[in-house]
C-alpha atoms as a PDB file:
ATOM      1  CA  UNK A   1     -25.266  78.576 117.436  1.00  0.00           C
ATOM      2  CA  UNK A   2     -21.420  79.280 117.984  1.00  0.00           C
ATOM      3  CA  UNK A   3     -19.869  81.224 120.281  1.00  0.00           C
ATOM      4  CA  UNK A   4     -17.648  83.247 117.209  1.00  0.00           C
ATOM      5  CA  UNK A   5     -18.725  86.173 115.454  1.00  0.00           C
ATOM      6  CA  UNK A   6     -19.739  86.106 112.144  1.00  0.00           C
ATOM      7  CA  UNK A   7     -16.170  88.070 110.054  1.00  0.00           C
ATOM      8  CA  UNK A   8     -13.548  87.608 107.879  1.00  0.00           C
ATOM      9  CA  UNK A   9     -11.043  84.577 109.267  1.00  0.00           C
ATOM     10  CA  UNK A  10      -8.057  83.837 107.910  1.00  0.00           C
ATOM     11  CA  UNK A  11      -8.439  80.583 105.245  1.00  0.00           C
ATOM     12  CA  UNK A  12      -6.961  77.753 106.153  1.00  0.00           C
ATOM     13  CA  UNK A  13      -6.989  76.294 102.527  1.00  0.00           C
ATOM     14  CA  UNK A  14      -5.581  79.210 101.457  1.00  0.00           C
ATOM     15  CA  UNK A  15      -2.799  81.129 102.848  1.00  0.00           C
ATOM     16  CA  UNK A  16      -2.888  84.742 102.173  1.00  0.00           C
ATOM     17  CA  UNK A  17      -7.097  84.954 102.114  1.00  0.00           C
ATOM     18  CA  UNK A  18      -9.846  85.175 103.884  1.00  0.00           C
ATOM     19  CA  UNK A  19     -13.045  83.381 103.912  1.00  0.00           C
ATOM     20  CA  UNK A  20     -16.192  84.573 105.735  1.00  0.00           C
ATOM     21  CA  UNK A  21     -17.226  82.714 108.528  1.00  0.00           C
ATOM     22  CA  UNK A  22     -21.731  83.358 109.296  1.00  0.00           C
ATOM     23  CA  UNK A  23     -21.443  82.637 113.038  1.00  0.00           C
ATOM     24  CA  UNK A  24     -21.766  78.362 112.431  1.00  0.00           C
ATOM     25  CA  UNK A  25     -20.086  77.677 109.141  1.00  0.00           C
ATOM     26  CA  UNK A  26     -17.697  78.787 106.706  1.00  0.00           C
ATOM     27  CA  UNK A  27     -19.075  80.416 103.727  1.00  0.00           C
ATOM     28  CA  UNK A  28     -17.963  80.261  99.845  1.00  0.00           C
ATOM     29  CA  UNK A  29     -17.168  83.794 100.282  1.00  0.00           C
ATOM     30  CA  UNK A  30     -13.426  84.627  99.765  1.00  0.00           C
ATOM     31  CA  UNK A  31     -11.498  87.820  99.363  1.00  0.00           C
ATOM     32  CA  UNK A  32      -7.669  88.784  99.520  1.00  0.00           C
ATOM     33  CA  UNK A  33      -6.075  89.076 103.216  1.00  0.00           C
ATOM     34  CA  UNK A  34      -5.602  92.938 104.142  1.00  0.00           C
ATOM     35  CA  UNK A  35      -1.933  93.840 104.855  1.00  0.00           C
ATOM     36  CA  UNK A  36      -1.342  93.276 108.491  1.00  0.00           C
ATOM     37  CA  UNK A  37      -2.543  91.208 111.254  1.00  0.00           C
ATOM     38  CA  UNK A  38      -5.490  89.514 110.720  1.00  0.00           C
ATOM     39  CA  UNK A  39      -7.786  87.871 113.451  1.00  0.00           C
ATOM     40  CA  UNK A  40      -7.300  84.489 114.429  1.00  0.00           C
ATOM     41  CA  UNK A  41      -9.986  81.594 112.990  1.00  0.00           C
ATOM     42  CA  UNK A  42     -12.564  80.781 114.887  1.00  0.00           C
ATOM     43  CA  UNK A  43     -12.062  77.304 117.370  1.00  0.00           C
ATOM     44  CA  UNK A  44     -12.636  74.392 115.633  1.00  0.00           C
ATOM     45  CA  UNK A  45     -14.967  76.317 113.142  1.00  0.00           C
ATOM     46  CA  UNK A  46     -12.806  76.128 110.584  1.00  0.00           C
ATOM     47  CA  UNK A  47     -13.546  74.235 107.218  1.00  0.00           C
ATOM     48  CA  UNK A  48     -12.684  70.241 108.146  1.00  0.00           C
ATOM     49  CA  UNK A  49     -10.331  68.667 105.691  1.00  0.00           C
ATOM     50  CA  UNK A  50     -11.020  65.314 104.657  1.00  0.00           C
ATOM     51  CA  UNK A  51      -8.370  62.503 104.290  1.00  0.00           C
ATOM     52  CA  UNK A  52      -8.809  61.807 100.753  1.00  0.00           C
ATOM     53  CA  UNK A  53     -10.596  58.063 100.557  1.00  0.00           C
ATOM     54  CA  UNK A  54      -7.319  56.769  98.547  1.00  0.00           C
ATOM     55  CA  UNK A  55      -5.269  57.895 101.301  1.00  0.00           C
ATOM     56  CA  UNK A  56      -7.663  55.916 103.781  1.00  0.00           C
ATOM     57  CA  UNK A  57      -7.269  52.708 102.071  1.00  0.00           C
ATOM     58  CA  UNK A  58      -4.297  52.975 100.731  1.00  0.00           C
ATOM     59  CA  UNK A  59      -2.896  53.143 104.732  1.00  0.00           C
ATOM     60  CA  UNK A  60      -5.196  49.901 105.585  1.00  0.00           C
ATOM     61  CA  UNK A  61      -3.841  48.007 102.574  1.00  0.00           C
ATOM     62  CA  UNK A  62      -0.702  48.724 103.582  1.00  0.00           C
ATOM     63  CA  UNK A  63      -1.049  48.094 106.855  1.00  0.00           C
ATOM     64  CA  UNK A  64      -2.648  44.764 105.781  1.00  0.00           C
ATOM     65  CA  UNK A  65       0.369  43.932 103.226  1.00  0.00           C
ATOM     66  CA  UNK A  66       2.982  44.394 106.339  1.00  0.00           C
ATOM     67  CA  UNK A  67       0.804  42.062 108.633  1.00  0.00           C
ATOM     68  CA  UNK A  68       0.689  39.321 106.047  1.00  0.00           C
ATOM     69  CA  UNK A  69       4.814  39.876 105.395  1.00  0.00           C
ATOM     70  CA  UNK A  70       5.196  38.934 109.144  1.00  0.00           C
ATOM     71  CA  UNK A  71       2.909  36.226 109.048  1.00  0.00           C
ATOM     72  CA  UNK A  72       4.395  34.727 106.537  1.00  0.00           C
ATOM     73  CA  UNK A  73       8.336  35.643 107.791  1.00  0.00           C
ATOM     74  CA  UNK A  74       7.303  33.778 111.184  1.00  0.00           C
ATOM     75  CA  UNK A  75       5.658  30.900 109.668  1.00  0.00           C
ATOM     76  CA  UNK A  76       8.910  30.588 107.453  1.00  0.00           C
ATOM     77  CA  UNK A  77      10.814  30.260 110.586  1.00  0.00           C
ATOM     78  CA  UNK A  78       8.179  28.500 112.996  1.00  0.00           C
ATOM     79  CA  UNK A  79       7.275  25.715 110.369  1.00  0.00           C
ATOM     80  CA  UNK A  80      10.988  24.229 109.754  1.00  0.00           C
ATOM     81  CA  UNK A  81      11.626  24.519 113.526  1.00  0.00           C
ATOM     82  CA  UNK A  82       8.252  22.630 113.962  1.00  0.00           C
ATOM     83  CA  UNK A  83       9.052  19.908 111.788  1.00  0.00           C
ATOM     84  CA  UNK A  84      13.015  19.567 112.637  1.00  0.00           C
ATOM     85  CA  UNK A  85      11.070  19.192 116.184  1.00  0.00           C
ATOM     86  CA  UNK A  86       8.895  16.496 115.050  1.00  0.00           C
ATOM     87  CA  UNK A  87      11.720  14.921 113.139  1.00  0.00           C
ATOM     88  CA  UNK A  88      14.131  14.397 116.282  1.00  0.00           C
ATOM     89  CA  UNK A  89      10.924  13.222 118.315  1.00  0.00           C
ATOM     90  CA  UNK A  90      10.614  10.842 115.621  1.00  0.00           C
ATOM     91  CA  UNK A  91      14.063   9.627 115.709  1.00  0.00           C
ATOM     92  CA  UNK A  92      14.210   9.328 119.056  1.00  0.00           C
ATOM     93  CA  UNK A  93      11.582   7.337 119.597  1.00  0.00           C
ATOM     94  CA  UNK A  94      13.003   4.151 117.430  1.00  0.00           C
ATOM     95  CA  UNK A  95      14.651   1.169 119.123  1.00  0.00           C
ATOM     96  CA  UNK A  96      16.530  -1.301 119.032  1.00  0.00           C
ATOM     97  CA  UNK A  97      12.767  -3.362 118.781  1.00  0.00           C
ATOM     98  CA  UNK A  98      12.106  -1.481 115.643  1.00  0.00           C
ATOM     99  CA  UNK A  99      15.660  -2.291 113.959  1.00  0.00           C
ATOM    100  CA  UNK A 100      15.287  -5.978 114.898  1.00  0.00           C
ATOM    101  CA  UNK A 101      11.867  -5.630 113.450  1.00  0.00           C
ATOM    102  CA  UNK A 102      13.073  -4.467 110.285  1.00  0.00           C
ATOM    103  CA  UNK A 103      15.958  -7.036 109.777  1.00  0.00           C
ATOM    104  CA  UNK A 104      13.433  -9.656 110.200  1.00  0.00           C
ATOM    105  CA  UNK A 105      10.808  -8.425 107.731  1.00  0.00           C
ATOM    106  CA  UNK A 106      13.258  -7.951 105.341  1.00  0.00           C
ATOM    107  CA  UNK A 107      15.101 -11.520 105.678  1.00  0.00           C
ATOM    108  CA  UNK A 108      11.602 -12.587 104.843  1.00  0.00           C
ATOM    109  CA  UNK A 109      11.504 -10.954 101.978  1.00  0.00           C
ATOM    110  CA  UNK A 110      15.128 -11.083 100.451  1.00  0.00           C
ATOM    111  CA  UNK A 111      17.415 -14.229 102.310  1.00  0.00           C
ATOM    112  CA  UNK A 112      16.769 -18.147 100.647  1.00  0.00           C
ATOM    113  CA  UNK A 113      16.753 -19.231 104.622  1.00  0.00           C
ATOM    114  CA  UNK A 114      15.280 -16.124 106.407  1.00  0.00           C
ATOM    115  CA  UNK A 115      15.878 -15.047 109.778  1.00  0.00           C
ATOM    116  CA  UNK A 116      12.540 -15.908 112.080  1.00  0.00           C
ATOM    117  CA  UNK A 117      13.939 -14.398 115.495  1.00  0.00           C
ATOM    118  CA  UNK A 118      16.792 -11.639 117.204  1.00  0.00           C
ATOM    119  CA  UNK A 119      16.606 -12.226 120.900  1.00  0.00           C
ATOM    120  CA  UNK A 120      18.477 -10.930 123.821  1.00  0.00           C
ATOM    121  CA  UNK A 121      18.840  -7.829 121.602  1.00  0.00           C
ATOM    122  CA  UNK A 122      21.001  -4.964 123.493  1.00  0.00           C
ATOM    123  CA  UNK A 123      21.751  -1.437 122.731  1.00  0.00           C
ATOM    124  CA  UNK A 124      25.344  -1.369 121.395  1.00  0.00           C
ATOM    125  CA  UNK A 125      25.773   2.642 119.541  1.00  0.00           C
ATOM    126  CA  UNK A 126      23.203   5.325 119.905  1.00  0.00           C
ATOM    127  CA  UNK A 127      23.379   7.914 117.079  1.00  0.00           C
ATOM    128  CA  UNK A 128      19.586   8.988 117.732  1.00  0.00           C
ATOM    129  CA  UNK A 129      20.518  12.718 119.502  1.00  0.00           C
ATOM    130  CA  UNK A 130      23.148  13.385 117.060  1.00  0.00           C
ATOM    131  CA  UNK A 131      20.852  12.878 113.854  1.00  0.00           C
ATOM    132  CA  UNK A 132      20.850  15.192 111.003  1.00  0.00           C
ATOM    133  CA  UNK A 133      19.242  14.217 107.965  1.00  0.00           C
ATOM    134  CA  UNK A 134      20.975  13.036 105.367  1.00  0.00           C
ATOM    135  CA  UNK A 135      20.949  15.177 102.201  1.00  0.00           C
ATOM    136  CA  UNK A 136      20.801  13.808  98.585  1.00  0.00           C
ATOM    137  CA  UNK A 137      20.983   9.846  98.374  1.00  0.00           C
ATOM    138  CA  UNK A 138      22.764   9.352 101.481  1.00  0.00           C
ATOM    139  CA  UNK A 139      21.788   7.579 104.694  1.00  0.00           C
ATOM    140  CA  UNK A 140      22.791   7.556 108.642  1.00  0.00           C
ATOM    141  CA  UNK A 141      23.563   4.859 110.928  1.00  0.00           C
ATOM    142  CA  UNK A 142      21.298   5.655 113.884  1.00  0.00           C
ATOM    143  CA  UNK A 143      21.223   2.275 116.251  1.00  0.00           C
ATOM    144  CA  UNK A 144      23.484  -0.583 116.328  1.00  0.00           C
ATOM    145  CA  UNK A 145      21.807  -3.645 117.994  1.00  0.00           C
ATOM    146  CA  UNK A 146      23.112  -7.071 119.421  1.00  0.00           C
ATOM    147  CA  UNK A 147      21.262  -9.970 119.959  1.00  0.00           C
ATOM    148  CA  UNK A 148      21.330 -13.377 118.869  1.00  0.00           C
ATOM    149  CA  UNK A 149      19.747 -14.553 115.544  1.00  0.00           C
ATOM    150  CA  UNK A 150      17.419 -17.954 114.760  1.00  0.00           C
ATOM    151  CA  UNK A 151      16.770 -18.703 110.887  1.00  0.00           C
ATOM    152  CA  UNK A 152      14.361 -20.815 109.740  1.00  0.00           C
ATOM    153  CA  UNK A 153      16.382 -23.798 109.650  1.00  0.00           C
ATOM    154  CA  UNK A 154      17.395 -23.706 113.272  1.00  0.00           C
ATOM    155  CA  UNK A 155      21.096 -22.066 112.847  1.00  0.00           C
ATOM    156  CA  UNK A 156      21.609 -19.452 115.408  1.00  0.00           C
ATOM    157  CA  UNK A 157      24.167 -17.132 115.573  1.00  0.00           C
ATOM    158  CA  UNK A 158      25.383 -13.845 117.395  1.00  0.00           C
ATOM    159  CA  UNK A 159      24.155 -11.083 115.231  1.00  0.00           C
ATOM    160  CA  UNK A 160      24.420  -6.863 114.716  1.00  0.00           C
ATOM    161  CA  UNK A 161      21.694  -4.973 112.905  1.00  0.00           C
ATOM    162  CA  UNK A 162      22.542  -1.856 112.049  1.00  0.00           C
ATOM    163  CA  UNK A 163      19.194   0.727 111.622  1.00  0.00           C
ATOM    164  CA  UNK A 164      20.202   3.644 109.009  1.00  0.00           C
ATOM    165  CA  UNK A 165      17.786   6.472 107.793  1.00  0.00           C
ATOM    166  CA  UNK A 166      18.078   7.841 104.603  1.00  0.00           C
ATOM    167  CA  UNK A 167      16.551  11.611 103.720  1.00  0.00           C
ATOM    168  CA  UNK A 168      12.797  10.242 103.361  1.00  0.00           C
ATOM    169  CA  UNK A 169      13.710   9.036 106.900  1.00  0.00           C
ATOM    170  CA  UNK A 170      12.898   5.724 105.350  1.00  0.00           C
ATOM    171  CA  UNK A 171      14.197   2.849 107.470  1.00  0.00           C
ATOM    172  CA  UNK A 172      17.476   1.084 106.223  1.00  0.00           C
ATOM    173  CA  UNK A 173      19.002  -2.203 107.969  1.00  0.00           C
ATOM    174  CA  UNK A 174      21.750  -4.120 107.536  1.00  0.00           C
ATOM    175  CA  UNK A 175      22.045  -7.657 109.680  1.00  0.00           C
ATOM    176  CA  UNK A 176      25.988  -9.608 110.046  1.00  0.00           C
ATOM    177  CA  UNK A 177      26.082 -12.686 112.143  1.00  0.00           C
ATOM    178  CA  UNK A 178      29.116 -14.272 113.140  1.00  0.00           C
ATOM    179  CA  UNK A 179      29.456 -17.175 111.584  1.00  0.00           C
END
């Protein structure tokens, strides 16, 4: 039981009328508001509004649209930075081990008389915490190594191999020898 009296209230749906009000609930019953004060509704007996359903979901789709806009504005900045990251790590872990390596392998593949050894290889030019990767068809000297060279039919020389990466951050060498 509430502690109101059962009377005419003014109605909150409708400005200007007055709804009866039984002592728990709002009733059906309406009529036109008397010119002139009217008493004040009852304390939280009034009729509830409802947020329409639409309304309801239309606020949690919403809000679900704008969390997946963030998500996918940070992962459009986190995931380049990740991979630049993961690029330089890359790069800075070669050597000159891995561009004498390289020169080798391919000498093997490519020379009539191939190279079989680079020894007493030193670090001559260090490009590796300047790299930027190449765009296009392009490529960028990263290492240049010294050492000296044995091919396969005993000539040995002083030689520079040069390690370049292109975009695919594919490895490139070139090997001179003086001669």
């Amino acid at each position: 039981m509430s502690d109101v009296r059962p009377g005419w209230y003014p109605d909150p749906q409708q400005p200007g009328w007055q709804r009866w009000f039984d002592g728990e609930r709002w009733t059906p019953h309406v009529q036109p508001a008397p010119p002139g004060a009217l008493p004040a509704a009852p304390y939280g007996a009034g009729p509830r509004r409802r947020t329409p359903t639409g309304v309801i979901v239309g606020v949690v789709v919403g809000g679900c649209v704008a969390a997946l806009v963030l998500v996918g504005v940070a992962a459009a900045i986190a995931v380049p930075a990740v991979v630049r990251q993961q690029e330089k790590a890359e790069v800075a872990a070669l050597t000159c081990d891995d561009a004498v390596e390289d020169a080798v392998a391919l000498s093997q593949d490519d020379d009539e008389i191939p190279v079989v050894s680079i020894d007493d290889v030193t670090l001559v030019e260090d490009r590796r915490a300047d790299f930027r990767r190449p765009s296009g068809t392009g490529d960028v000297l990263v290492l240049t190594c010294a050492g000296s060279a044995t091919w396969e039919d005993g000539f040995t020389a002083d030689a520079t191999v040069e390690l370049y990466l292109d975009a695919e951050l594919t490895h490139l060498v070139a090997l001179d020898w003086d001669e």
